[in-house]
PDB file of N, CA and C in Angstrom:
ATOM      1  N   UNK A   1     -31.128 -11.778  13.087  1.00  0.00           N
ATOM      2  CA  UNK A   1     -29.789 -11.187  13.279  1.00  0.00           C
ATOM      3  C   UNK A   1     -28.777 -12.292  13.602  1.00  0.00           C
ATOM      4  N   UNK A   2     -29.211 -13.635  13.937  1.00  0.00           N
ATOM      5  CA  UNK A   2     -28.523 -14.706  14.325  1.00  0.00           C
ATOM      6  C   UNK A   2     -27.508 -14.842  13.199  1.00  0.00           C
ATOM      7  N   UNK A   3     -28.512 -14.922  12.265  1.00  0.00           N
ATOM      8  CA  UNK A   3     -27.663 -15.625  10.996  1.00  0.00           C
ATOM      9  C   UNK A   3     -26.953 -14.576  10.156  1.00  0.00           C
ATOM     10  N   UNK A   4     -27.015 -13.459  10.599  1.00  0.00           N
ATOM     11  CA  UNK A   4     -26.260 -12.039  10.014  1.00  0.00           C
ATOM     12  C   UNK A   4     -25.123 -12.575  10.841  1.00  0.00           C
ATOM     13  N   UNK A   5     -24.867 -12.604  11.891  1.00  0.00           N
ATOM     14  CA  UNK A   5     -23.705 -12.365  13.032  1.00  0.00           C
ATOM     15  C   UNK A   5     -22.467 -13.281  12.601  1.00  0.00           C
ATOM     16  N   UNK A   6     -23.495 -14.519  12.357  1.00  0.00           N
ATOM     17  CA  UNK A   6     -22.421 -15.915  11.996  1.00  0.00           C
ATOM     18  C   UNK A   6     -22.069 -15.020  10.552  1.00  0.00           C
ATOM     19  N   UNK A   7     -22.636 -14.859   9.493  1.00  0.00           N
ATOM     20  CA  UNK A   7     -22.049 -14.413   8.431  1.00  0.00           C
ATOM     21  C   UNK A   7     -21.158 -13.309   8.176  1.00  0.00           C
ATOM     22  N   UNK A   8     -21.446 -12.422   9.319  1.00  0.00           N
ATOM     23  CA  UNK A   8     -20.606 -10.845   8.491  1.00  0.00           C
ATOM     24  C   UNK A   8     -19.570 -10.634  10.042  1.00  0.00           C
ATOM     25  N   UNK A   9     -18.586 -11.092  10.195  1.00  0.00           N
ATOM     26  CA  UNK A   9     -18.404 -10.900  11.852  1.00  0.00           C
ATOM     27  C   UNK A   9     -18.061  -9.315  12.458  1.00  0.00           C
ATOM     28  N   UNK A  10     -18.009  -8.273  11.243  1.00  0.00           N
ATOM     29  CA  UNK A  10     -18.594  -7.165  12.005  1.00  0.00           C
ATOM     30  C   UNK A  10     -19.656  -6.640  12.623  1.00  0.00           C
ATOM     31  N   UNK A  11     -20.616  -7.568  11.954  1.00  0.00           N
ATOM     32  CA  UNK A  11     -21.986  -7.795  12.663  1.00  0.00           C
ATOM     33  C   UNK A  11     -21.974  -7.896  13.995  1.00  0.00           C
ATOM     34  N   UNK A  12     -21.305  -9.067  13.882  1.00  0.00           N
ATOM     35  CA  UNK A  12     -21.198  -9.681  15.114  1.00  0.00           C
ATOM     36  C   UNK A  12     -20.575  -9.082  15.853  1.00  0.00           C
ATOM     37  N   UNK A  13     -20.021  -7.870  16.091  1.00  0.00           N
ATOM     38  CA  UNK A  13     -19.378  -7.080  17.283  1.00  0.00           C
ATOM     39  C   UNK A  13     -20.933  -6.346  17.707  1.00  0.00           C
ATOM     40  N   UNK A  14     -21.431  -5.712  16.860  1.00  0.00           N
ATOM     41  CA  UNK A  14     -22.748  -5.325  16.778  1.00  0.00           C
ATOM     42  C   UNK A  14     -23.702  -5.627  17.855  1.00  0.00           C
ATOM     43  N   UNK A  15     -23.463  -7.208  17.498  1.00  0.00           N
ATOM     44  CA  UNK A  15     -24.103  -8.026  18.219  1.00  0.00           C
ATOM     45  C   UNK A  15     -24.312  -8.110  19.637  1.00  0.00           C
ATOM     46  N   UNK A  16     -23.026  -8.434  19.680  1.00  0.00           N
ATOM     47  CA  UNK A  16     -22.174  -8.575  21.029  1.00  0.00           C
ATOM     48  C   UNK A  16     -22.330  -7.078  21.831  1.00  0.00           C
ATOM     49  N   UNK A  17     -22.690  -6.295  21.219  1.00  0.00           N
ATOM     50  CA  UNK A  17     -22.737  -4.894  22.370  1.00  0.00           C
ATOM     51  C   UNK A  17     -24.049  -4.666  22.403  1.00  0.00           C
ATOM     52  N   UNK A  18     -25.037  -5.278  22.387  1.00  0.00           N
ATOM     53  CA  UNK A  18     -26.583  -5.414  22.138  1.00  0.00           C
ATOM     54  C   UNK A  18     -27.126  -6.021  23.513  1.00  0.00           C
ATOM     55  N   UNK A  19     -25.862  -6.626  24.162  1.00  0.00           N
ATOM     56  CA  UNK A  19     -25.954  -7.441  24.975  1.00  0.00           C
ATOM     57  C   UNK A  19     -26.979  -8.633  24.599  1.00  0.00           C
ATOM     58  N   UNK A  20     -27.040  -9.238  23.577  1.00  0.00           N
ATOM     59  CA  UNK A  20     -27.410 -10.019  22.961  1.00  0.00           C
ATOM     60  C   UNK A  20     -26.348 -11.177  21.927  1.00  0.00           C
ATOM     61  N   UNK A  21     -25.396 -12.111  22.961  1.00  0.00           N
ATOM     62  CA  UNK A  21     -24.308 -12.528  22.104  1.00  0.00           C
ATOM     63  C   UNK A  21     -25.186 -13.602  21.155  1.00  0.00           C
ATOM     64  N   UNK A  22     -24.611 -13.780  19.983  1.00  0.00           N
ATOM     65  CA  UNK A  22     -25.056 -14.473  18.888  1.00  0.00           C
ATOM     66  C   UNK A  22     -24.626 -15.898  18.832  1.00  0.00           C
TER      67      UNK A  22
END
């Protein structure tokens, strides 16, 4: 999911509420 987050940055909000920041 690391490399999803850097790529799609809606991901990366995703991410970020996973409590898992990327």
């Amino acid at each position: 999911m690391l490399r999803f987050c850097q790529i799609d940055t809606t991901m990366w909000s995703a991410c970020v509420r996973r409590s898992r920041p990327c």
